[in-house]
PDB file of N, CA and C in Angstrom:
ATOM      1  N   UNK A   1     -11.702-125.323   1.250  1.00  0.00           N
ATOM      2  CA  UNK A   1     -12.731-124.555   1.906  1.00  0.00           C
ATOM      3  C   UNK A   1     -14.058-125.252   1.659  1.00  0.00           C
ATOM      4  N   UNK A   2     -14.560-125.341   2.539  1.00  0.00           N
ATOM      5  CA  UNK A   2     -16.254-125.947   2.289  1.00  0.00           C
ATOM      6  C   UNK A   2     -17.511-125.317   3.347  1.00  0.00           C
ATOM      7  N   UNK A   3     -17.730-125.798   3.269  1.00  0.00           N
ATOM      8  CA  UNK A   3     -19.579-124.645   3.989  1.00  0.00           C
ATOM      9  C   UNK A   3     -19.570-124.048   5.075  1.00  0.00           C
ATOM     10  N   UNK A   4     -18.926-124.304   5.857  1.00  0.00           N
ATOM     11  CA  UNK A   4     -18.871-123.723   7.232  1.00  0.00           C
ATOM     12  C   UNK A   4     -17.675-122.574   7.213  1.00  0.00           C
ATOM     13  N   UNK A   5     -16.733-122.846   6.387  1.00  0.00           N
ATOM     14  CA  UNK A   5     -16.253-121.894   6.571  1.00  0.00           C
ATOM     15  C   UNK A   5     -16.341-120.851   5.362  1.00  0.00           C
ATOM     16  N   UNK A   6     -17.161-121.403   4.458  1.00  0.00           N
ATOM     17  CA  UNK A   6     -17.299-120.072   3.335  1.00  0.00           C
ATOM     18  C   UNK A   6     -18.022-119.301   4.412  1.00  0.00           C
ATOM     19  N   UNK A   7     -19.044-119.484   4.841  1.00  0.00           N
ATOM     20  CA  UNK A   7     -19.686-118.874   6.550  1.00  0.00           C
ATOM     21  C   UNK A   7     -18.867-118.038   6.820  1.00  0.00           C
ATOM     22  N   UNK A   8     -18.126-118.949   7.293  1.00  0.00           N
ATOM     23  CA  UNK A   8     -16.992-118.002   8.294  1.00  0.00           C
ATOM     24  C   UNK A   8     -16.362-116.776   7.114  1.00  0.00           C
ATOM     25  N   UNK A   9     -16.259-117.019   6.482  1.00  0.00           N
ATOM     26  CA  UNK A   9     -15.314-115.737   5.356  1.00  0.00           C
ATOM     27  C   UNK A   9     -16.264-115.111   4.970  1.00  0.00           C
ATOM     28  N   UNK A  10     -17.986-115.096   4.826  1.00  0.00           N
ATOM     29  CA  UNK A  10     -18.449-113.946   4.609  1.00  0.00           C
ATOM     30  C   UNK A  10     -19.373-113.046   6.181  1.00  0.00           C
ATOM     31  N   UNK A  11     -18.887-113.900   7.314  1.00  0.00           N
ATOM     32  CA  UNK A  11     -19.112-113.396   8.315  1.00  0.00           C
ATOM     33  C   UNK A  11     -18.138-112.403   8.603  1.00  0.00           C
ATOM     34  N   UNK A  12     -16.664-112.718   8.108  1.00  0.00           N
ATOM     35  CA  UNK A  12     -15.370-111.665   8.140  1.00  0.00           C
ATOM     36  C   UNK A  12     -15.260-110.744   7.230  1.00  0.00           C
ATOM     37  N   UNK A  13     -15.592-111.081   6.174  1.00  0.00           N
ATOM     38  CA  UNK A  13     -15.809-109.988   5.122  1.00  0.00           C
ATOM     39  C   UNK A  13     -16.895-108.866   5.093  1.00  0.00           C
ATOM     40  N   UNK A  14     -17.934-109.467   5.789  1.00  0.00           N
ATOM     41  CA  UNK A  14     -18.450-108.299   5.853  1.00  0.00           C
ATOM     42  C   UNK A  14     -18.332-107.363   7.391  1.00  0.00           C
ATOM     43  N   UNK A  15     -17.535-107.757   8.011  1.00  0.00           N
ATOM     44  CA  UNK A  15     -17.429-106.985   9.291  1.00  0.00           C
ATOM     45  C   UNK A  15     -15.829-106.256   8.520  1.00  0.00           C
ATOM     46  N   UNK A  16     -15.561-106.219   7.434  1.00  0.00           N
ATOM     47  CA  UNK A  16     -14.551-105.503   7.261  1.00  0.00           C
ATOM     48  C   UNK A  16     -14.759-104.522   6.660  1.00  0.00           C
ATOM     49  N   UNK A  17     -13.986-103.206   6.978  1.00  0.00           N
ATOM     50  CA  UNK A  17     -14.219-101.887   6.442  1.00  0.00           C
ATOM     51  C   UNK A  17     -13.182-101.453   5.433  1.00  0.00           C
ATOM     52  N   UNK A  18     -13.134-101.002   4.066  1.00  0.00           N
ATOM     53  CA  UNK A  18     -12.402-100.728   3.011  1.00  0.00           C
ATOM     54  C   UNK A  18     -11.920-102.443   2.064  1.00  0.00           C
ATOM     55  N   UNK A  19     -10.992-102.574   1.557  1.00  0.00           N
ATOM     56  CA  UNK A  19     -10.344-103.198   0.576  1.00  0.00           C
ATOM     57  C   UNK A  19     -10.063-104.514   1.365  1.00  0.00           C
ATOM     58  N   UNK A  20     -10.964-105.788   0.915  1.00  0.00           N
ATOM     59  CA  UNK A  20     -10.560-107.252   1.071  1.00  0.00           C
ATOM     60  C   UNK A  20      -9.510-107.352   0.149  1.00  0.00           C
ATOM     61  N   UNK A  21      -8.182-108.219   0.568  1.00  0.00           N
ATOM     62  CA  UNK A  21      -7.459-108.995  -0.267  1.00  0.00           C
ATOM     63  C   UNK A  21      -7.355-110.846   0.114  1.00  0.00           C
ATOM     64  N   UNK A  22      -7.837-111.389  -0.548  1.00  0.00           N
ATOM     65  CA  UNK A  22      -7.754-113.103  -0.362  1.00  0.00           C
ATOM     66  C   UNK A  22      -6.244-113.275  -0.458  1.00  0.00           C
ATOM     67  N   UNK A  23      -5.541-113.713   0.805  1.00  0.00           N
ATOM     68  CA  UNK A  23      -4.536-114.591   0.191  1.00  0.00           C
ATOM     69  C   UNK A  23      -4.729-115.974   0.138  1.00  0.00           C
ATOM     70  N   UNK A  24      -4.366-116.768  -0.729  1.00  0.00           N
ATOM     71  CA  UNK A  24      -5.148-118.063  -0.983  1.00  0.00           C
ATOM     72  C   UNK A  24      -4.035-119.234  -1.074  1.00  0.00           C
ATOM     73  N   UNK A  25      -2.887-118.375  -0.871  1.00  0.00           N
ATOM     74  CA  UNK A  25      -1.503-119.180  -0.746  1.00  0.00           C
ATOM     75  C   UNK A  25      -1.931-120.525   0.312  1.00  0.00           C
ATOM     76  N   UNK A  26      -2.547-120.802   1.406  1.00  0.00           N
ATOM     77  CA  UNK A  26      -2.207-121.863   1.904  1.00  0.00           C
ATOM     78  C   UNK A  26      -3.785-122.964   1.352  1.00  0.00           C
ATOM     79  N   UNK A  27      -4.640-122.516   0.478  1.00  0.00           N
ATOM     80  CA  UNK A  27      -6.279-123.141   0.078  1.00  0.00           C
ATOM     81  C   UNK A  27      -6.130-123.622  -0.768  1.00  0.00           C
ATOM     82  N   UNK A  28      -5.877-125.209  -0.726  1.00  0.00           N
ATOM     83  CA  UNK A  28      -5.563-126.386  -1.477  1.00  0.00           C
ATOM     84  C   UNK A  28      -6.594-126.861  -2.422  1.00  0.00           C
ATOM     85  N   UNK A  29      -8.104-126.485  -1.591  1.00  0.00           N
ATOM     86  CA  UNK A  29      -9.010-127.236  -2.300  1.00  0.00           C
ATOM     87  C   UNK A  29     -10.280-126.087  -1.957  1.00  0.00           C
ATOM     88  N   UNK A  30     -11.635-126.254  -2.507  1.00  0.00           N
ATOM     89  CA  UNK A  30     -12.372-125.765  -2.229  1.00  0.00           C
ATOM     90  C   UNK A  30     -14.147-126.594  -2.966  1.00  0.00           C
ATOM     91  N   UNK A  31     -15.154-126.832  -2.265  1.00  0.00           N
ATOM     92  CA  UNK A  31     -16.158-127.228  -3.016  1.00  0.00           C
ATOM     93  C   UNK A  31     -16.898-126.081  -3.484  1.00  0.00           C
ATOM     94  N   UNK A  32     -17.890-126.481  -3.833  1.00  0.00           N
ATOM     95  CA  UNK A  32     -19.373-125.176  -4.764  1.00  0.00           C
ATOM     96  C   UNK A  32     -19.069-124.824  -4.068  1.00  0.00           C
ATOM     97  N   UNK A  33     -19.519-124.339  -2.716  1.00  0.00           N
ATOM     98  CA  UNK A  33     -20.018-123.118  -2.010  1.00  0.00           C
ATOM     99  C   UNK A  33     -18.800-122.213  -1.805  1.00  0.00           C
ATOM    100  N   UNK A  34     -17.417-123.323  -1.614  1.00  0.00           N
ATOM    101  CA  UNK A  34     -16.303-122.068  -1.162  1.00  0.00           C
ATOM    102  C   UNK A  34     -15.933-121.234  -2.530  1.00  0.00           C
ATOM    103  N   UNK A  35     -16.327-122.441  -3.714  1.00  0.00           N
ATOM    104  CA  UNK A  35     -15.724-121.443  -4.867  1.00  0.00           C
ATOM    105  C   UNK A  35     -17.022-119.879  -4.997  1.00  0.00           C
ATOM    106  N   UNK A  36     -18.021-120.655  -4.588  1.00  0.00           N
ATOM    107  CA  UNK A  36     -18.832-119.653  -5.150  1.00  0.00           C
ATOM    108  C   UNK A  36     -18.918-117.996  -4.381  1.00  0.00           C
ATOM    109  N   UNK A  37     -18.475-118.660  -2.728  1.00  0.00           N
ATOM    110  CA  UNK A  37     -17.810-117.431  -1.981  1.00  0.00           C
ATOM    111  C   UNK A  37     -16.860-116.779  -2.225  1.00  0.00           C
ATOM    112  N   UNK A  38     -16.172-117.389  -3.037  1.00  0.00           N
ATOM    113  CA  UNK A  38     -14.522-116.156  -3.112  1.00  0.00           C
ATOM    114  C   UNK A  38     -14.795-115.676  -4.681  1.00  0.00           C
ATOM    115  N   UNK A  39     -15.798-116.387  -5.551  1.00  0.00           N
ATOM    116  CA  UNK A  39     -16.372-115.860  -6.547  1.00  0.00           C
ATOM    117  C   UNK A  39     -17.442-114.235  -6.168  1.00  0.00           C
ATOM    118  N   UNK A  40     -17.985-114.400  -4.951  1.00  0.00           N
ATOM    119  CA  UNK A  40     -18.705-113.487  -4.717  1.00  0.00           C
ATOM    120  C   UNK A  40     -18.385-112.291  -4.266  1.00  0.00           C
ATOM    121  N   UNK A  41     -17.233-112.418  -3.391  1.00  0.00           N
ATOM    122  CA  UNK A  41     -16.192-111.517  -2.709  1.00  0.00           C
ATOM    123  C   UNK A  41     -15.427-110.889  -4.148  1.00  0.00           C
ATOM    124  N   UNK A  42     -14.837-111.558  -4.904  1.00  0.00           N
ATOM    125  CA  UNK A  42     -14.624-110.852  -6.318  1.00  0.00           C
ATOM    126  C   UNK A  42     -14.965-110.075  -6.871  1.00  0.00           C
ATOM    127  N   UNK A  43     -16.589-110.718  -7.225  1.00  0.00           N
ATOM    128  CA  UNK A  43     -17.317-109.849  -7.871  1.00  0.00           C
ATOM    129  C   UNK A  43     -17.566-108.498  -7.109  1.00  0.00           C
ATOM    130  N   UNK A  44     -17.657-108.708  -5.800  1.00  0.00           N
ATOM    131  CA  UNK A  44     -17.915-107.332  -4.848  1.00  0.00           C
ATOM    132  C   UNK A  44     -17.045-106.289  -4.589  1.00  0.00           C
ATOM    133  N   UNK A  45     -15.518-106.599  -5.487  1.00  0.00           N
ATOM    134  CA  UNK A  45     -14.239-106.098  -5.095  1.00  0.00           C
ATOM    135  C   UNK A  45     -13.157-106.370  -4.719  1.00  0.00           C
ATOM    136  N   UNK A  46     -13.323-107.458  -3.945  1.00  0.00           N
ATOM    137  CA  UNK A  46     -12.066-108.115  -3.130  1.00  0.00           C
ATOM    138  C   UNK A  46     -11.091-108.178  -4.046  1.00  0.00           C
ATOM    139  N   UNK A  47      -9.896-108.625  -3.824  1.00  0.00           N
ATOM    140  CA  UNK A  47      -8.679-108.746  -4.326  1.00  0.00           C
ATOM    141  C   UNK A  47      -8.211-110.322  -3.979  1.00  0.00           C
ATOM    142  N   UNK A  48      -8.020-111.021  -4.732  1.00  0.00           N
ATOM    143  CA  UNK A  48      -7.553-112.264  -4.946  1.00  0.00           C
ATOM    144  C   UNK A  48      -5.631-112.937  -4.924  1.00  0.00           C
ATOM    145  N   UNK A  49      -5.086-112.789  -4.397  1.00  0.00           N
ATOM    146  CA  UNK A  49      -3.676-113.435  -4.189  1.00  0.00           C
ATOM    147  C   UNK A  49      -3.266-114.295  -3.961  1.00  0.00           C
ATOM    148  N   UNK A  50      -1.879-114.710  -4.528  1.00  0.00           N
ATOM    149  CA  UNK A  50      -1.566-116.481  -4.548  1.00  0.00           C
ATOM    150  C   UNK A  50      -2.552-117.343  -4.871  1.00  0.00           C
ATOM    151  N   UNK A  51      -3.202-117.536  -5.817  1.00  0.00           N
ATOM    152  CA  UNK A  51      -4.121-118.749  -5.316  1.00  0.00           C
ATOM    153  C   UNK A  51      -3.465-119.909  -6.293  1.00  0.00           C
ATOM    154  N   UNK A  52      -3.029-121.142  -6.286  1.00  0.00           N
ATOM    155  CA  UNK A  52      -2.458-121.867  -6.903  1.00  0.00           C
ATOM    156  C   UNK A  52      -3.711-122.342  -8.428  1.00  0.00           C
ATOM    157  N   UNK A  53      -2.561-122.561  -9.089  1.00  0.00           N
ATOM    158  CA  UNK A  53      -3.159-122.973 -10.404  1.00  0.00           C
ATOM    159  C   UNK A  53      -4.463-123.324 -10.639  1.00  0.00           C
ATOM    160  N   UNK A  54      -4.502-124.898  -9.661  1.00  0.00           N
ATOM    161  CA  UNK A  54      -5.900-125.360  -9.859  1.00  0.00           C
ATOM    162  C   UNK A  54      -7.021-124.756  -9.607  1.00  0.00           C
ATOM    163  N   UNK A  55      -6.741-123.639  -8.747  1.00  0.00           N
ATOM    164  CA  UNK A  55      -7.909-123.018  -7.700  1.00  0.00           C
ATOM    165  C   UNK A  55      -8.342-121.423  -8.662  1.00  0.00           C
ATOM    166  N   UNK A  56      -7.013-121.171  -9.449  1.00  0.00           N
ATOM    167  CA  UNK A  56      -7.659-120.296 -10.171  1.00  0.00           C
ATOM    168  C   UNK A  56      -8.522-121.134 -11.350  1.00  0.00           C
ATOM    169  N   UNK A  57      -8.279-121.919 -11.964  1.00  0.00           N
ATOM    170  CA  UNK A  57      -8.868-122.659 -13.269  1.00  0.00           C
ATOM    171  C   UNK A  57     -10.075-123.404 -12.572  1.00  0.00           C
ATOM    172  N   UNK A  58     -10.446-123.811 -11.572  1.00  0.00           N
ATOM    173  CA  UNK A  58     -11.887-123.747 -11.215  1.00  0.00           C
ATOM    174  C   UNK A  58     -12.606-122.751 -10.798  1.00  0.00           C
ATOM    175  N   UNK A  59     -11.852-121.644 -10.425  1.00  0.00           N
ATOM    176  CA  UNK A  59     -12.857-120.054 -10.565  1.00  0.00           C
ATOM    177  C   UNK A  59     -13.246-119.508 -11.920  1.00  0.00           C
ATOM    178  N   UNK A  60     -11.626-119.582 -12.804  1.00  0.00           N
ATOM    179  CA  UNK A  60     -12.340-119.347 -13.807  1.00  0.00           C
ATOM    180  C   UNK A  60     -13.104-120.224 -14.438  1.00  0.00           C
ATOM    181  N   UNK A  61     -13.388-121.810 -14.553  1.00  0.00           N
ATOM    182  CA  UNK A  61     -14.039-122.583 -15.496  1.00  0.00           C
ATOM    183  C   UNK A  61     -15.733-122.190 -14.631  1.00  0.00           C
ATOM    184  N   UNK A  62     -15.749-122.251 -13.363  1.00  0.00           N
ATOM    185  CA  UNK A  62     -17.145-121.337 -13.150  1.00  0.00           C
ATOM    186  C   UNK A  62     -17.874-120.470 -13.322  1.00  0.00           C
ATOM    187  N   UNK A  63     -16.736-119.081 -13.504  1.00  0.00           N
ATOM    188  CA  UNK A  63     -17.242-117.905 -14.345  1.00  0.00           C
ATOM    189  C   UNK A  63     -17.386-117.875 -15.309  1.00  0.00           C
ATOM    190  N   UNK A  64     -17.039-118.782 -16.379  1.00  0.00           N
ATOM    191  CA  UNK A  64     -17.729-119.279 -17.665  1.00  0.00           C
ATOM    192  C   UNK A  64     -18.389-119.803 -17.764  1.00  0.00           C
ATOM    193  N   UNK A  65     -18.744-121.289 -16.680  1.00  0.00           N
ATOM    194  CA  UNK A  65     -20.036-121.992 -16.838  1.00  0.00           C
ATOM    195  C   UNK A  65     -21.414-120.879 -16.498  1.00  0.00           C
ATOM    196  N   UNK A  66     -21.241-119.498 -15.531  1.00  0.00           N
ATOM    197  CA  UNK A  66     -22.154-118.961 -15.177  1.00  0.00           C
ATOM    198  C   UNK A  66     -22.346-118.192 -16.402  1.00  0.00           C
ATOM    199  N   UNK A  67     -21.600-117.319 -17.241  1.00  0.00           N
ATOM    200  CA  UNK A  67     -21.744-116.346 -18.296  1.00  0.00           C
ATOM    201  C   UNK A  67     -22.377-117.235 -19.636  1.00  0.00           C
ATOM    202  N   UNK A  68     -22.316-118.952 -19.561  1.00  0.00           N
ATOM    203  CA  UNK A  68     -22.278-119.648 -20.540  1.00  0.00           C
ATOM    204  C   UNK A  68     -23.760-120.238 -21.170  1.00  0.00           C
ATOM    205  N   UNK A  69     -24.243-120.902 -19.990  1.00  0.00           N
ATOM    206  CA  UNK A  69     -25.260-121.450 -19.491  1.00  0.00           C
ATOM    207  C   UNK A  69     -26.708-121.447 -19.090  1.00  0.00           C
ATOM    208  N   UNK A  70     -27.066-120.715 -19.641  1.00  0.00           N
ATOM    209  CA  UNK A  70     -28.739-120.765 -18.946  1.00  0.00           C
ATOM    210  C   UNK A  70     -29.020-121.383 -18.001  1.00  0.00           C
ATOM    211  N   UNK A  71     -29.198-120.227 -16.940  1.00  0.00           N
ATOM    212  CA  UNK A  71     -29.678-120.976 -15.564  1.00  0.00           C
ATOM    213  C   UNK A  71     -31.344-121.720 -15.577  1.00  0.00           C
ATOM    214  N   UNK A  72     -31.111-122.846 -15.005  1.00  0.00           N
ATOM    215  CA  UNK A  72     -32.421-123.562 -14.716  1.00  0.00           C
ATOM    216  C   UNK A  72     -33.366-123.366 -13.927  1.00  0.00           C
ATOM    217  N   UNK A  73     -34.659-122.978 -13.571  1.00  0.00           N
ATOM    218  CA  UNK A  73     -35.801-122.730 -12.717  1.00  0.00           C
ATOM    219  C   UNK A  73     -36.786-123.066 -13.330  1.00  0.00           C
ATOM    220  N   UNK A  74     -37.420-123.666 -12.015  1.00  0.00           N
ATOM    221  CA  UNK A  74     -38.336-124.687 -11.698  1.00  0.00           C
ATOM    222  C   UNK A  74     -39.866-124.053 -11.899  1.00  0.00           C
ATOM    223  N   UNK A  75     -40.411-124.739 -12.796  1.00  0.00           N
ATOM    224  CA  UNK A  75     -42.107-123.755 -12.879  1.00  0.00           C
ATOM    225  C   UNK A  75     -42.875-124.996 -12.396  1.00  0.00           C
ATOM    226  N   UNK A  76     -44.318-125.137 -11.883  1.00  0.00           N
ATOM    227  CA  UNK A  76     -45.130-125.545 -11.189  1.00  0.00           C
ATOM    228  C   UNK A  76     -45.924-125.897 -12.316  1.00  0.00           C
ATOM    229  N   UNK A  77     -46.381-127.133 -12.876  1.00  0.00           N
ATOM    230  CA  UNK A  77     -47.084-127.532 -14.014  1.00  0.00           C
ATOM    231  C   UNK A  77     -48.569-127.906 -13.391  1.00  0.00           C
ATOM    232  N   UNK A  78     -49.588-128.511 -14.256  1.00  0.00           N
ATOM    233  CA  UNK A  78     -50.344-128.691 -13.654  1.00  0.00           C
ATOM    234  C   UNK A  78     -49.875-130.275 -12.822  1.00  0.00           C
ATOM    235  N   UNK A  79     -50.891-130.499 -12.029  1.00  0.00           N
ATOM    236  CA  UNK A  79     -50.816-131.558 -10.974  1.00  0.00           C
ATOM    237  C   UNK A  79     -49.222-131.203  -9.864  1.00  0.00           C
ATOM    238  N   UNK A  80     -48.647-132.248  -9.603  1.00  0.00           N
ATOM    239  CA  UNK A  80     -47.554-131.407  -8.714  1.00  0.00           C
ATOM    240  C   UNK A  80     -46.402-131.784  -9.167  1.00  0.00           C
ATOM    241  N   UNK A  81     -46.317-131.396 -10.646  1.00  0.00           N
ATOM    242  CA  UNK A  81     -44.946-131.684 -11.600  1.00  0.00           C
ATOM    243  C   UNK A  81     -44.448-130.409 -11.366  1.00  0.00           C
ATOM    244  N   UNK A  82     -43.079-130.542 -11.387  1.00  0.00           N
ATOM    245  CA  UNK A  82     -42.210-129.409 -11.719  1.00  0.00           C
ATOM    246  C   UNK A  82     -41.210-129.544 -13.220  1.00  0.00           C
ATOM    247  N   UNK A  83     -41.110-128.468 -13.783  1.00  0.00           N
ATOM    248  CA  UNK A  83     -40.524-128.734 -15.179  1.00  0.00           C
ATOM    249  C   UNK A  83     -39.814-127.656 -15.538  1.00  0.00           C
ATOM    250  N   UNK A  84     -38.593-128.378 -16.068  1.00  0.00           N
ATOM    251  CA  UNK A  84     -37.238-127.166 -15.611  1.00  0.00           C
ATOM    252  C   UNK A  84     -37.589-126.329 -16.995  1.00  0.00           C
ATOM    253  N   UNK A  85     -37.612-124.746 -16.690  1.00  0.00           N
ATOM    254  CA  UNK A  85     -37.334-123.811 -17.899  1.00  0.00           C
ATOM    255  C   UNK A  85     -36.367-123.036 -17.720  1.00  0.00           C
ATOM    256  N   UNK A  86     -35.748-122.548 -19.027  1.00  0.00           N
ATOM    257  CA  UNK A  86     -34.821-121.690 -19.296  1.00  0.00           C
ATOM    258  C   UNK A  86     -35.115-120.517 -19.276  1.00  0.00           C
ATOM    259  N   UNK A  87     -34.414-119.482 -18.300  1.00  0.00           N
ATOM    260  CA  UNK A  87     -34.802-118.236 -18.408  1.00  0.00           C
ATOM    261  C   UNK A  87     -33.974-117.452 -19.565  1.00  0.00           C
TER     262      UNK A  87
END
């Protein structure tokens, strides 16, 4: 899955009424954005099925890098530096 169609799956997901279930039986691969879509659909409720090994162990090694990690944002220094802080 990659950008256009994480698109497409939260253009379908949200035109759906009651209980998403992912079947993920035929989704071999996926980059950031698709993981981060079926990460989001998760978090919102959806239901997750079949998804082969690898595809669960890069959802979960993401939901740990997110719970793990201090996210980075960008503050405005003087002149037109930007300098990453930890929130």
């Amino acid at each position: 899955m990659e950008g256009a169609d994480a698109g497409e799956l939260l253009d379908v997901a949200g035109s759906v009424t009651g209980m998403i279930v992912l079947d993920l039986s035929e989704l071999r691969s996926a980059d950031k954005l698709g993981l981060s879509t079926i990460r989001q659909l998760l978090n919102n409720g959806a239901e997750m099925r079949h998804a082969h090994g690898y595809l669960q162990f890069l959802l979960d090694a993401e939901e740990a890098c997110e719970n793990e990690v201090p996210k980075l944002t960008l503050r405005k220094t003087t002149g037109n530096q930007c300098k990453p802080k930890l929130d």
